[in-house]
Structure formats: structure tokens, C-alpha cells
PDB file of N, CA and C in Angstrom:
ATOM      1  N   UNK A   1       0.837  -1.172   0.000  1.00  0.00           N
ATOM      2  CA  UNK A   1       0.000   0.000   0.000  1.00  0.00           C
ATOM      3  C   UNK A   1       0.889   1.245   0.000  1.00  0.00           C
ATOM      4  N   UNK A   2       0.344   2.100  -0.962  1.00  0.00           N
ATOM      5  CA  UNK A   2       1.502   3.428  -0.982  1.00  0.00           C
ATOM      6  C   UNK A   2       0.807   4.314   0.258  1.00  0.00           C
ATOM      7  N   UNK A   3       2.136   4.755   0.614  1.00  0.00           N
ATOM      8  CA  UNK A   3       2.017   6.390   2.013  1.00  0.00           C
ATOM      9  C   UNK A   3       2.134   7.710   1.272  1.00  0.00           C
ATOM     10  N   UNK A   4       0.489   8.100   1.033  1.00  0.00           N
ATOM     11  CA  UNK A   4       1.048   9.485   0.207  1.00  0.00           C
ATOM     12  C   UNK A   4       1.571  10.644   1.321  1.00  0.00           C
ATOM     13  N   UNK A   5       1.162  10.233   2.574  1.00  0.00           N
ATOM     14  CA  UNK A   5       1.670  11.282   3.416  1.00  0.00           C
ATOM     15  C   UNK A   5       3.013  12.409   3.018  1.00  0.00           C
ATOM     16  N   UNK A   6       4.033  11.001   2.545  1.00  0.00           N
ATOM     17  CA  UNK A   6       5.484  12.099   1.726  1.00  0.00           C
ATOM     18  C   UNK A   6       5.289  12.746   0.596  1.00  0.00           C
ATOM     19  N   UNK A   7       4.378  12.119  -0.436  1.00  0.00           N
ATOM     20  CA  UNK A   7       4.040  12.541  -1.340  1.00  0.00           C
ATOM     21  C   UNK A   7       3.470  13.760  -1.737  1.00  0.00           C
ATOM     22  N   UNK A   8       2.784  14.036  -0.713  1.00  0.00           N
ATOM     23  CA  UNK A   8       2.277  15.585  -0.844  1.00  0.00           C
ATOM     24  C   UNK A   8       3.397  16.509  -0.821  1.00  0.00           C
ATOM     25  N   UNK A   9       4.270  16.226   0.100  1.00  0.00           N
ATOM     26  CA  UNK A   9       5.465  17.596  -0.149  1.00  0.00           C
ATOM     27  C   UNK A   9       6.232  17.842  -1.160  1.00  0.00           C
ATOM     28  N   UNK A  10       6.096  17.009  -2.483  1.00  0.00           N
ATOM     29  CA  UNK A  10       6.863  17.520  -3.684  1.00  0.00           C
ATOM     30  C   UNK A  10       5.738  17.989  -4.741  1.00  0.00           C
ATOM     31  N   UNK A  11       6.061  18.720  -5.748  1.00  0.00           N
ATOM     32  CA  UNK A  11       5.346  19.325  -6.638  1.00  0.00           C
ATOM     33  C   UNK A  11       5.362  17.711  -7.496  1.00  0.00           C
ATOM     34  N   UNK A  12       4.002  18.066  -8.344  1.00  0.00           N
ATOM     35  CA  UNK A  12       3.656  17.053  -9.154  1.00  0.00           C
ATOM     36  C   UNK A  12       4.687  16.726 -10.343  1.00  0.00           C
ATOM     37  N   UNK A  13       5.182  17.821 -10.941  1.00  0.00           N
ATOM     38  CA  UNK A  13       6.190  18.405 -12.029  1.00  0.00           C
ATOM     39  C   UNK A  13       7.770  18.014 -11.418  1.00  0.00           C
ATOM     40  N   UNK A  14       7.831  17.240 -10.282  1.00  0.00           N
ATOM     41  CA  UNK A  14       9.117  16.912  -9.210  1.00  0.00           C
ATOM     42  C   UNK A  14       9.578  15.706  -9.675  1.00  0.00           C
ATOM     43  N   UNK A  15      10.571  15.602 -10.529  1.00  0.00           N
ATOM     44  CA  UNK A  15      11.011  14.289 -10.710  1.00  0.00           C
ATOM     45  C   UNK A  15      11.395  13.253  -8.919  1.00  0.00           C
ATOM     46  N   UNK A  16      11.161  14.195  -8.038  1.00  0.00           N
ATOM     47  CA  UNK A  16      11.250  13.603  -6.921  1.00  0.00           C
ATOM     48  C   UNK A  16      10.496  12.709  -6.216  1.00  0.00           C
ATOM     49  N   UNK A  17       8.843  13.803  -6.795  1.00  0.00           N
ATOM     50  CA  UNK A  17       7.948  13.324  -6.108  1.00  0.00           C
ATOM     51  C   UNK A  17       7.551  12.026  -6.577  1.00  0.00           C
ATOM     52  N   UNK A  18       8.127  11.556  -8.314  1.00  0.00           N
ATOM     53  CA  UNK A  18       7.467  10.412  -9.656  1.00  0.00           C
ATOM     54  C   UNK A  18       8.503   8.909  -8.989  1.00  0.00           C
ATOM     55  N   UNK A  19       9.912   9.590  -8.392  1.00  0.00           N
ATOM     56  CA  UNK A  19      10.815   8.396  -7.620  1.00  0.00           C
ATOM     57  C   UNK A  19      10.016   8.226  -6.346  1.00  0.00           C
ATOM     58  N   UNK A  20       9.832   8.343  -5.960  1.00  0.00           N
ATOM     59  CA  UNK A  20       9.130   8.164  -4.589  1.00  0.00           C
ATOM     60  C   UNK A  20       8.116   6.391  -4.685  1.00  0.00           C
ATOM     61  N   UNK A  21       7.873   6.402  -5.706  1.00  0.00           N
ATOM     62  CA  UNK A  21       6.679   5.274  -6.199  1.00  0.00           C
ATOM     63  C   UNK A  21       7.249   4.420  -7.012  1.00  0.00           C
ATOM     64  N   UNK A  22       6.502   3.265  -7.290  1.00  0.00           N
ATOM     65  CA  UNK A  22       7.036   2.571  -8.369  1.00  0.00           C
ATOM     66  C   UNK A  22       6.454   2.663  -9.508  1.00  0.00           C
ATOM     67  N   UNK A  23       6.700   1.944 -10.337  1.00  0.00           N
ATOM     68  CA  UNK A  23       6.449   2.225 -11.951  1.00  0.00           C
ATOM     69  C   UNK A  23       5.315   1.709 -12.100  1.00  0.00           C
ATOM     70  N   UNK A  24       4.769   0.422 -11.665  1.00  0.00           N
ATOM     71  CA  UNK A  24       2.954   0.131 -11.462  1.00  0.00           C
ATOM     72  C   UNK A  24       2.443   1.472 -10.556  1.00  0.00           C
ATOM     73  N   UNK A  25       2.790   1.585  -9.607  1.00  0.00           N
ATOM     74  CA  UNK A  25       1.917   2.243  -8.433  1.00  0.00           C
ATOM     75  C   UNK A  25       1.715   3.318  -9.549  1.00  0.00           C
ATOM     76  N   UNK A  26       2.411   4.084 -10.235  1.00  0.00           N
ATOM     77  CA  UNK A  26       2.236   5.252 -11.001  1.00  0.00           C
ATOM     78  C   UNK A  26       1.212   4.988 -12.057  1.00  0.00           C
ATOM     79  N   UNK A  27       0.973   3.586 -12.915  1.00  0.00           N
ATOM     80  CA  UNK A  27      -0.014   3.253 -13.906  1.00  0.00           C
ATOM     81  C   UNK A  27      -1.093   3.213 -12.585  1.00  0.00           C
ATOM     82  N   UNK A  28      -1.239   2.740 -11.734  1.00  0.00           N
ATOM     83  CA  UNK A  28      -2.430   2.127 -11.063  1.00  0.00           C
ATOM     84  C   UNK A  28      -3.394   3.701 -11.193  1.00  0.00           C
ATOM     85  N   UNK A  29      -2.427   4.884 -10.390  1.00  0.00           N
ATOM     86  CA  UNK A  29      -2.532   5.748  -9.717  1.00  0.00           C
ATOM     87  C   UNK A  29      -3.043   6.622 -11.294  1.00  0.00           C
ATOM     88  N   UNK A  30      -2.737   6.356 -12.550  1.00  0.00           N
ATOM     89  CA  UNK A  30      -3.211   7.152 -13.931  1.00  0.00           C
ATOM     90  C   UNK A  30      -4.393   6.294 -14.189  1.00  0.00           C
ATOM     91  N   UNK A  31      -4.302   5.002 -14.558  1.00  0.00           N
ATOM     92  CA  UNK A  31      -4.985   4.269 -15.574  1.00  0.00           C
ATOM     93  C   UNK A  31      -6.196   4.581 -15.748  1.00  0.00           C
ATOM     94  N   UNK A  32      -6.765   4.677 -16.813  1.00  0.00           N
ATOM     95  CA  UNK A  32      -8.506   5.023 -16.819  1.00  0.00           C
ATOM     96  C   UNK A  32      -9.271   3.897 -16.495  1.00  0.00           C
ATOM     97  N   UNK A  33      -8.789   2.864 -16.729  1.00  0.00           N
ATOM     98  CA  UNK A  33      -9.619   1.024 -16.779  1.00  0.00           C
ATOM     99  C   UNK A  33      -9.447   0.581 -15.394  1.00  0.00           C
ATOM    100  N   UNK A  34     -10.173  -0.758 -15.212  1.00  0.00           N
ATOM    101  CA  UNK A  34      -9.300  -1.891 -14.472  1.00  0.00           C
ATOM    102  C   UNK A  34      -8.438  -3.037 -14.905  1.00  0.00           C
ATOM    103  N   UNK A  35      -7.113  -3.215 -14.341  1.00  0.00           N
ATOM    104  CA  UNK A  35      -6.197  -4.224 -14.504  1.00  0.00           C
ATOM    105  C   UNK A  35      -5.941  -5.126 -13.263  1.00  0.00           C
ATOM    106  N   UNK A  36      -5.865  -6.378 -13.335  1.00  0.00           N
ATOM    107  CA  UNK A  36      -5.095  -6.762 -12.460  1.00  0.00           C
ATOM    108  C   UNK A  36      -3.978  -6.776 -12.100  1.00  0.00           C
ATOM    109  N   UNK A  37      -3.876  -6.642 -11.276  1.00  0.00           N
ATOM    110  CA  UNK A  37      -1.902  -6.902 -10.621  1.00  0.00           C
ATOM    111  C   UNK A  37      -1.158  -7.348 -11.053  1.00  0.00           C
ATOM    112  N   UNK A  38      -1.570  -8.913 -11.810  1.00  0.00           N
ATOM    113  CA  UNK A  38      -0.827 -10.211 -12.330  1.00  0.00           C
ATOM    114  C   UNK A  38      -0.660  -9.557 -13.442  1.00  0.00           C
ATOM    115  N   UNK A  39      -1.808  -8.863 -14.513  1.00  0.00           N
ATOM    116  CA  UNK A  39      -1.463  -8.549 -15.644  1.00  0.00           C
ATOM    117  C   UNK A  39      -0.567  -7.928 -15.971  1.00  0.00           C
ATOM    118  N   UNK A  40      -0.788  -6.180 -15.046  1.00  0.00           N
ATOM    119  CA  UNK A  40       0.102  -5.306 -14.469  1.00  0.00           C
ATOM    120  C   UNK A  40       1.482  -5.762 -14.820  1.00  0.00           C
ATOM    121  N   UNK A  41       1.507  -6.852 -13.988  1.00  0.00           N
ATOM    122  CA  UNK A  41       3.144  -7.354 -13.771  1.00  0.00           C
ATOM    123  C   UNK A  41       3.778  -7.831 -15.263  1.00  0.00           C
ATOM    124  N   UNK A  42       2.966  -8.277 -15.512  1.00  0.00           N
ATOM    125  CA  UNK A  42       3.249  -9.194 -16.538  1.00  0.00           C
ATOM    126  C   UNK A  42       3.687  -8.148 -17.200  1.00  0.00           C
ATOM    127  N   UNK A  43       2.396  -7.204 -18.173  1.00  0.00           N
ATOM    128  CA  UNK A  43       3.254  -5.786 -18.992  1.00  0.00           C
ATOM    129  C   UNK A  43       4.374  -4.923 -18.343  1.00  0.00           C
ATOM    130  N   UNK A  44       4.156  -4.777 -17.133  1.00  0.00           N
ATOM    131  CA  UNK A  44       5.992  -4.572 -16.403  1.00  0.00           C
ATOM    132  C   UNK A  44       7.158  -5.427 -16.646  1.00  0.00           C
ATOM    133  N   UNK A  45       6.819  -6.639 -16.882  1.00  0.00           N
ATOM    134  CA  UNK A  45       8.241  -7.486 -17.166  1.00  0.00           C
ATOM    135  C   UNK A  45       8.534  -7.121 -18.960  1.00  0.00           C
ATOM    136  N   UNK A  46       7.490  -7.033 -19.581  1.00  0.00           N
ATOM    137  CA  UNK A  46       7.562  -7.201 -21.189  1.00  0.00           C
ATOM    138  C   UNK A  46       8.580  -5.510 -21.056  1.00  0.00           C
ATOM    139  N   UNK A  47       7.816  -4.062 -20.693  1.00  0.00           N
ATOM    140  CA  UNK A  47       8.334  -3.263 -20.685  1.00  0.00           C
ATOM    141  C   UNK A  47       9.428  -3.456 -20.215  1.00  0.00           C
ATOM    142  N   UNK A  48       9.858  -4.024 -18.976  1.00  0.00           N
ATOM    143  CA  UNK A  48      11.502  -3.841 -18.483  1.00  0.00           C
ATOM    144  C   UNK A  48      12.773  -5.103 -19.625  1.00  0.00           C
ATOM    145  N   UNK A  49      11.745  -5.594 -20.040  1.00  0.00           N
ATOM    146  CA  UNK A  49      12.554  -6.855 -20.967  1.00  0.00           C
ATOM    147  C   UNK A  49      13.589  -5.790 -22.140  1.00  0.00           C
ATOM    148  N   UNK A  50      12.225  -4.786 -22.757  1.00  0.00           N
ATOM    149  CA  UNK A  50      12.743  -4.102 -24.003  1.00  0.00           C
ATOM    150  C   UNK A  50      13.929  -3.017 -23.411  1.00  0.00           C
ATOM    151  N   UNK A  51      13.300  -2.231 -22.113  1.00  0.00           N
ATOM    152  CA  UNK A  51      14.190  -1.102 -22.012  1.00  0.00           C
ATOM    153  C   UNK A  51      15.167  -1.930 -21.178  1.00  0.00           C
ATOM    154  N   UNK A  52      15.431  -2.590 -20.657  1.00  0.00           N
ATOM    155  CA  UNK A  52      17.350  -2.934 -20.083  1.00  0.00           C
ATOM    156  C   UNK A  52      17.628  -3.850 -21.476  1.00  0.00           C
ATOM    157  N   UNK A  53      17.392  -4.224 -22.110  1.00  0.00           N
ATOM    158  CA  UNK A  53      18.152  -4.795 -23.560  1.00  0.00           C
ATOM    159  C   UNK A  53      17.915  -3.429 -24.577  1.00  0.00           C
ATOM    160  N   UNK A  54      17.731  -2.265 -24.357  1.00  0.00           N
ATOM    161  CA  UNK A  54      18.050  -1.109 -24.903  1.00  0.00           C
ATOM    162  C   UNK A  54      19.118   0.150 -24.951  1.00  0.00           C
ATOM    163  N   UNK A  55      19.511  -0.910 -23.833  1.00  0.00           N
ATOM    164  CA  UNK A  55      20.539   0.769 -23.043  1.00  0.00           C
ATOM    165  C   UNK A  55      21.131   1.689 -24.145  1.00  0.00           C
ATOM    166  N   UNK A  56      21.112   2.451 -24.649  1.00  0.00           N
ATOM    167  CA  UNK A  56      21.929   3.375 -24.821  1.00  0.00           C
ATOM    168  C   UNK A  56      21.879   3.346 -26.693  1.00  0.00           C
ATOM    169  N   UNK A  57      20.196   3.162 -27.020  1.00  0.00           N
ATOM    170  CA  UNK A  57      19.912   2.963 -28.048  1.00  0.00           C
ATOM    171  C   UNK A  57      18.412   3.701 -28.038  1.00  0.00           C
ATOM    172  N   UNK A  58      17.989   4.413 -29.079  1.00  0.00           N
ATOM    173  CA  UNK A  58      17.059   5.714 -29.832  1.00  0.00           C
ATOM    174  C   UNK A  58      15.650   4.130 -29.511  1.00  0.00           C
ATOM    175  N   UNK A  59      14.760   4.675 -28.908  1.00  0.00           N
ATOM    176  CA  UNK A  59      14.071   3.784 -28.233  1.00  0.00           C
ATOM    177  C   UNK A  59      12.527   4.709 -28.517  1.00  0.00           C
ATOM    178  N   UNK A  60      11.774   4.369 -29.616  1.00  0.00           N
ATOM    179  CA  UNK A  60      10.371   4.622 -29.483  1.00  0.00           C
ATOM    180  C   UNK A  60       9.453   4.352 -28.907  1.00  0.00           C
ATOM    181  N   UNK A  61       8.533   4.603 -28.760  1.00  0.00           N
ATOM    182  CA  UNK A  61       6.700   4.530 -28.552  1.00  0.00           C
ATOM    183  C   UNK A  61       6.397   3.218 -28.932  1.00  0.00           C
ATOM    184  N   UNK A  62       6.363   3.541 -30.252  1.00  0.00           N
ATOM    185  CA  UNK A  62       5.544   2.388 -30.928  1.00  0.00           C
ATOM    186  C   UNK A  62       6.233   1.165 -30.958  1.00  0.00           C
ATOM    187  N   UNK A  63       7.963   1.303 -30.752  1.00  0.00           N
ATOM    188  CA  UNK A  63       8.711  -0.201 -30.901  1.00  0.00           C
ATOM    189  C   UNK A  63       8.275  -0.762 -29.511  1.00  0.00           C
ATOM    190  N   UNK A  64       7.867   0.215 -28.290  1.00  0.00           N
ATOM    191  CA  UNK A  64       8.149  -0.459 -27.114  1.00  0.00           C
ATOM    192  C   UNK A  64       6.766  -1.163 -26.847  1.00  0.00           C
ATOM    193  N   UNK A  65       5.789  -0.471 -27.561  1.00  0.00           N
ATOM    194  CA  UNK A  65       4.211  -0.770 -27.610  1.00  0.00           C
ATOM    195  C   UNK A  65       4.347  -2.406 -28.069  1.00  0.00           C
ATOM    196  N   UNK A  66       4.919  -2.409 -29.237  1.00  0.00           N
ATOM    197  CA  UNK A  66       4.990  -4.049 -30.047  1.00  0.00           C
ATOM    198  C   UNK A  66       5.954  -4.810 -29.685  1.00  0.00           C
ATOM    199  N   UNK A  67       6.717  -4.530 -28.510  1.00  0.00           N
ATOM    200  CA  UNK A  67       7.345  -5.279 -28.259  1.00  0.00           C
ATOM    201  C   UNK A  67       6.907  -5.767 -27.225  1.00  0.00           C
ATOM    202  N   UNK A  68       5.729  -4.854 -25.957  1.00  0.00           N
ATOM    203  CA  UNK A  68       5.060  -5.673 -24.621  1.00  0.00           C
ATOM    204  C   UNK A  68       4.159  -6.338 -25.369  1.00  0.00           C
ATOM    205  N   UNK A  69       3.284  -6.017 -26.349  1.00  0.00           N
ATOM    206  CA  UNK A  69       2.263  -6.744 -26.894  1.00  0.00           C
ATOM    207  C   UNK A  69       2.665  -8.355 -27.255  1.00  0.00           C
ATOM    208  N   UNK A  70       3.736  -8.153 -28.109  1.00  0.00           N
ATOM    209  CA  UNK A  70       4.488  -9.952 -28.892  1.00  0.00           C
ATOM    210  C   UNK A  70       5.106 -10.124 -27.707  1.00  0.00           C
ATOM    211  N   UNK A  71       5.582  -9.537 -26.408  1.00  0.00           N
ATOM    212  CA  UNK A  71       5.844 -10.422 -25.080  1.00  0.00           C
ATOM    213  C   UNK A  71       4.422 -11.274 -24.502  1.00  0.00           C
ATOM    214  N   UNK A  72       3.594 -10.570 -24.344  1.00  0.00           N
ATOM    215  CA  UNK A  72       2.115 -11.214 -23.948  1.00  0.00           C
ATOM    216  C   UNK A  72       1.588 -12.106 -24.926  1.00  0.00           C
ATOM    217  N   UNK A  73       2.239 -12.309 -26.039  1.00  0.00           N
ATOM    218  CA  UNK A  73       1.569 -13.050 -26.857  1.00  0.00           C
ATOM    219  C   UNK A  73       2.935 -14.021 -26.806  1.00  0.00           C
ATOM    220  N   UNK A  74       3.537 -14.082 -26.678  1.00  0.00           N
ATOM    221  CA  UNK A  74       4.621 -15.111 -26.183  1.00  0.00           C
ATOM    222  C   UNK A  74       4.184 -15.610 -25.046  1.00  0.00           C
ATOM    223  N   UNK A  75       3.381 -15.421 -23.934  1.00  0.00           N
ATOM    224  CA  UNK A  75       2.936 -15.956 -22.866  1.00  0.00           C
ATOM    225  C   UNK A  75       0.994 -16.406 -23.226  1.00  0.00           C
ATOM    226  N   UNK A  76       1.077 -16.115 -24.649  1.00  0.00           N
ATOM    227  CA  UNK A  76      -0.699 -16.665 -24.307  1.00  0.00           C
ATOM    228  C   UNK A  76      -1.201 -16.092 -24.169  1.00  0.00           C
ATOM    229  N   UNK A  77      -1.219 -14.765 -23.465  1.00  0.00           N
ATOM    230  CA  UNK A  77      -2.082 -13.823 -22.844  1.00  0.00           C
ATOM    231  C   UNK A  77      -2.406 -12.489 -23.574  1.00  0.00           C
ATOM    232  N   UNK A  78      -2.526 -12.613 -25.138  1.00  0.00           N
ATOM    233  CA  UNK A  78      -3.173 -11.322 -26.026  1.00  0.00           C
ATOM    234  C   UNK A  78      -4.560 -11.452 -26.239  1.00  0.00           C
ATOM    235  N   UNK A  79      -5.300 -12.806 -25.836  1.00  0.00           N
ATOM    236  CA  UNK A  79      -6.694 -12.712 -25.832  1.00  0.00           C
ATOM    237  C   UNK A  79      -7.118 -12.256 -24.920  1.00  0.00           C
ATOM    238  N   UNK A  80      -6.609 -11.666 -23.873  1.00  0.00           N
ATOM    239  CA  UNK A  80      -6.938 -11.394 -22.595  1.00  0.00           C
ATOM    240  C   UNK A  80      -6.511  -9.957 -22.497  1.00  0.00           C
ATOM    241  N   UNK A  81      -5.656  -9.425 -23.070  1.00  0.00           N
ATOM    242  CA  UNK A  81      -5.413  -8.166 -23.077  1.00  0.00           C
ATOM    243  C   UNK A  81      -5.262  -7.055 -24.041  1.00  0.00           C
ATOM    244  N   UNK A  82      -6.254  -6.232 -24.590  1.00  0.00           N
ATOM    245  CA  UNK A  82      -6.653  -6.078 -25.668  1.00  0.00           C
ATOM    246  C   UNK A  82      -5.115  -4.722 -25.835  1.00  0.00           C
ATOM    247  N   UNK A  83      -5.162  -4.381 -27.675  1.00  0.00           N
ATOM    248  CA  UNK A  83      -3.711  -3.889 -28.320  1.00  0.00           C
ATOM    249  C   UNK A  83      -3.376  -2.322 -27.342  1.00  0.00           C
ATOM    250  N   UNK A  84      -4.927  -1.968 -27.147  1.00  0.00           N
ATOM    251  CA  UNK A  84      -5.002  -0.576 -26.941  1.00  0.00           C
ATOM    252  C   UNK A  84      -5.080  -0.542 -25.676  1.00  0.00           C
ATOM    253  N   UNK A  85      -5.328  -1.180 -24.734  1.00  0.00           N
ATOM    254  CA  UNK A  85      -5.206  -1.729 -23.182  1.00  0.00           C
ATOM    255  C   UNK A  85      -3.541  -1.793 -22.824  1.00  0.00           C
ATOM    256  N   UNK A  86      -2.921  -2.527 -23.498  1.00  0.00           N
ATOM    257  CA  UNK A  86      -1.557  -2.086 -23.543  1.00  0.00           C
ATOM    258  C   UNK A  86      -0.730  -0.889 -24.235  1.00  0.00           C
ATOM    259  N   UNK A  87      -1.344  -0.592 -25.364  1.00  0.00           N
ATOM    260  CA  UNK A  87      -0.688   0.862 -25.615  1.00  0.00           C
ATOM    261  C   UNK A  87      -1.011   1.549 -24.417  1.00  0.00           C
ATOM    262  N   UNK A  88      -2.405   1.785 -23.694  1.00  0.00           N
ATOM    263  CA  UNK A  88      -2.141   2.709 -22.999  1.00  0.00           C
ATOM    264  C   UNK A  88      -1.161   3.269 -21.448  1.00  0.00           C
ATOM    265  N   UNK A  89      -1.182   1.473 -21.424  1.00  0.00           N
ATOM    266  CA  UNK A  89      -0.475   1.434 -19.962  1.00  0.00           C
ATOM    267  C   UNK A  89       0.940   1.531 -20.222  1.00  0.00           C
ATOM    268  N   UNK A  90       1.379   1.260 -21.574  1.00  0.00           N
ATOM    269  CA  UNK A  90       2.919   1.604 -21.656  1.00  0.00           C
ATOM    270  C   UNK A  90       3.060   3.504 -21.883  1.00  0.00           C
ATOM    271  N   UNK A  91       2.282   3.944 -22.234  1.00  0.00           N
ATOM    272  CA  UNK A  91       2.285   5.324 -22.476  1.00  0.00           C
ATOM    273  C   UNK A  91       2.600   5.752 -20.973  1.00  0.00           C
ATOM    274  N   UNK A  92       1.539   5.288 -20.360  1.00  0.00           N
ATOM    275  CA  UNK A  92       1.904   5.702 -18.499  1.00  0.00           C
ATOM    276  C   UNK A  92       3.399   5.265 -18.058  1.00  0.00           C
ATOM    277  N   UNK A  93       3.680   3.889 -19.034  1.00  0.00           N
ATOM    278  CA  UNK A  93       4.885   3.768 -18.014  1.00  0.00           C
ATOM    279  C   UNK A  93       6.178   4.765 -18.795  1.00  0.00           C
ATOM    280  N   UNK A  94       6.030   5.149 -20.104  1.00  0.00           N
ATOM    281  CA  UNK A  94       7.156   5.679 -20.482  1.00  0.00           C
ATOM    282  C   UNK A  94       7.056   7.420 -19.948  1.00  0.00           C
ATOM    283  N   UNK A  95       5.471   8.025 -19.732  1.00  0.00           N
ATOM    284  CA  UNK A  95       5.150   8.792 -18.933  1.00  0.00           C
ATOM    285  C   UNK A  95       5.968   9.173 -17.632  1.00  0.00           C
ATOM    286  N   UNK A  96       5.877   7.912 -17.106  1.00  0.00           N
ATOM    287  CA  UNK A  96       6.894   7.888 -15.856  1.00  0.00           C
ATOM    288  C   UNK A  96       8.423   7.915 -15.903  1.00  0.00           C
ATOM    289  N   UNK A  97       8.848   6.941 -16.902  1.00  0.00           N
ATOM    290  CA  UNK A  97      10.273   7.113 -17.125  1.00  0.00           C
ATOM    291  C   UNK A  97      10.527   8.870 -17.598  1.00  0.00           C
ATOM    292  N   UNK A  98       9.394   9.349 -18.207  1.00  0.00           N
ATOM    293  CA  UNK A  98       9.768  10.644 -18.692  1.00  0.00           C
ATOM    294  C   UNK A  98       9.988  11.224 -17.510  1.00  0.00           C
ATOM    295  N   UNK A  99       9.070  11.370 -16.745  1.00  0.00           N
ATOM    296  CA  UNK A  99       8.991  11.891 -15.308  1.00  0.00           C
ATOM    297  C   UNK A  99      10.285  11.858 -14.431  1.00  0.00           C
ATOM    298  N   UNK A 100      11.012  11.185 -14.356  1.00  0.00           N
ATOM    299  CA  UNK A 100      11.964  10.700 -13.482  1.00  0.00           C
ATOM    300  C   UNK A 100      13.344  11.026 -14.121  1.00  0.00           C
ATOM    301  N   UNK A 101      13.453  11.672 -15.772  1.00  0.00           N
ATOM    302  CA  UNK A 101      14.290  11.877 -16.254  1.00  0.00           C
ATOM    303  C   UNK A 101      15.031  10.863 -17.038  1.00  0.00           C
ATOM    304  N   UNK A 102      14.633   9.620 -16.997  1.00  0.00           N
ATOM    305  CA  UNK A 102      15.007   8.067 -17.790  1.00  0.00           C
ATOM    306  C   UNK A 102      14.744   8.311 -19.135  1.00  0.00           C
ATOM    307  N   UNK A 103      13.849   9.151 -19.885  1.00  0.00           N
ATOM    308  CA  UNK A 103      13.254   8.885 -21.033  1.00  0.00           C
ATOM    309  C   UNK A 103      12.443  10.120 -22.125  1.00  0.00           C
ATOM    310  N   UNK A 104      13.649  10.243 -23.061  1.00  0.00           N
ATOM    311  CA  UNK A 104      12.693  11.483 -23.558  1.00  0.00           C
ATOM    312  C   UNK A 104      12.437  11.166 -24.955  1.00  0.00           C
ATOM    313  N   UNK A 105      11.167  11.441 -25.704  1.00  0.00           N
ATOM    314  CA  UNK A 105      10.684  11.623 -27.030  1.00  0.00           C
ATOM    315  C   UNK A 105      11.286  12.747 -27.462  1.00  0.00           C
ATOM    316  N   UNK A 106      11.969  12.549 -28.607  1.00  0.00           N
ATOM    317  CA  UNK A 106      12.832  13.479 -29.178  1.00  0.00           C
ATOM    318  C   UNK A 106      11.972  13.481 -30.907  1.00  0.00           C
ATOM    319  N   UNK A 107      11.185  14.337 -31.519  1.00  0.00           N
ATOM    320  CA  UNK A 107      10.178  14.218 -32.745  1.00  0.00           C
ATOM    321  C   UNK A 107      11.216  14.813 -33.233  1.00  0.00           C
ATOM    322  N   UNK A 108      12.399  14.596 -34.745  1.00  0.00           N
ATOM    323  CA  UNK A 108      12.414  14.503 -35.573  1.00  0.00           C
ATOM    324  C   UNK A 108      12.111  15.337 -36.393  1.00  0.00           C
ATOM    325  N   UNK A 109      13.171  16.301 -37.331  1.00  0.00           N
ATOM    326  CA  UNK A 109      12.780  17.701 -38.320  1.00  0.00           C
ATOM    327  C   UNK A 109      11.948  17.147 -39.349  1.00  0.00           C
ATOM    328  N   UNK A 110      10.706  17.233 -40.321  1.00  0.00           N
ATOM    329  CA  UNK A 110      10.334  16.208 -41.145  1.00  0.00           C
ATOM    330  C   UNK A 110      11.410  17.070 -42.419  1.00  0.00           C
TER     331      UNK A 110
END
């Protein structure tokens, strides 16, 4: 169970206040839907699979989107979790990495 008690003393905009939590607690604490925990976890392992086998490599949206999706479908579990159910919860989690200073979208001169 999270203690927002500390939480209140940093500004929302506080990469301090976004470390304070973990990277689910932060989807739980956005998500518009319901997820379970197990699932939760599960798209947390697919996301942490892509970004630590990324280090220090130009890392998109959409590669990281298709890459938790074909992780869950490597486990069986894409009938159960629909494309846009996971786009959105990876948006929160790269949201967060943005937050914390881990992760920035850099758009490209066309």
C-alpha cells in the first residue's frame, strides 16, 4: 500500500515526487480502466525486458508498444489483453520514465 503522506510535499512536475513510487503504483494511480496486478506485472516485465536490452539505443513509442504486446503473446495472454489496453499502460509507463528523467521523445525535423 503506498504512504502518500510524503508525497504531498513535492510538486507534481518533481522528478522527486514520480521516484518516490514505483512504476505500477504510477499506472495504477493514472490508468482510466481496471487491470489486475498479475497482468500489471506481466506488462511490467515485457516493458523492463525491451528497455534494459536497450541501453543506450534511440528507443520509441511504438517499438516499445509491439514489443510488450508480442511479449504477452509469447505468454498466451493477447486474448486477454486487448492492443489498446496495452498501448495505454505503456504510455503511463514511459510517462513515468519521462517523469523521473530516464526517457525522452525526441520528434524529428520532417
Amino acid at each position: 500500500m503506498l504512504d502518500f503522506s510524503t508525497l504531498s510535499l513535492f510538486k507534481p512536475d518533481d522528478a522527486a515526487f514520480y521516484k518516490k513510487i514505483r512504476l505500477n503504483d504510477y499506472v495504477i494511480l493514472c490508468i482510466s480502466r481496471n487491470i489486475s496486478d498479475y497482468h500489471l506485472d506481466l506488462i511490467e516485465e515485457g516493458f523492463l525486458d525491451k528497455w534494459n536490452s536497450s541501453t543506450g539505443e534511440f528507443l520509441g513509442d511504438g517499438e516499445m508498444k509491439n514489443h510488450v504486446y508480442h511479449y504477452l503473446e509469447s505468454l498466451n495472454l493477447s486474448d486477454y489483453l486487448s492492443q489498446d489496453l496495452v498501448d495505454e499502460i505503456v504510455d503511463l509507463m514511459l510517462d513515468y520514465m519521462a517523469k523521473i528523467g530516464e526517457w525522452e521523445l525526441i520528434f524529428g525535423e520532417n
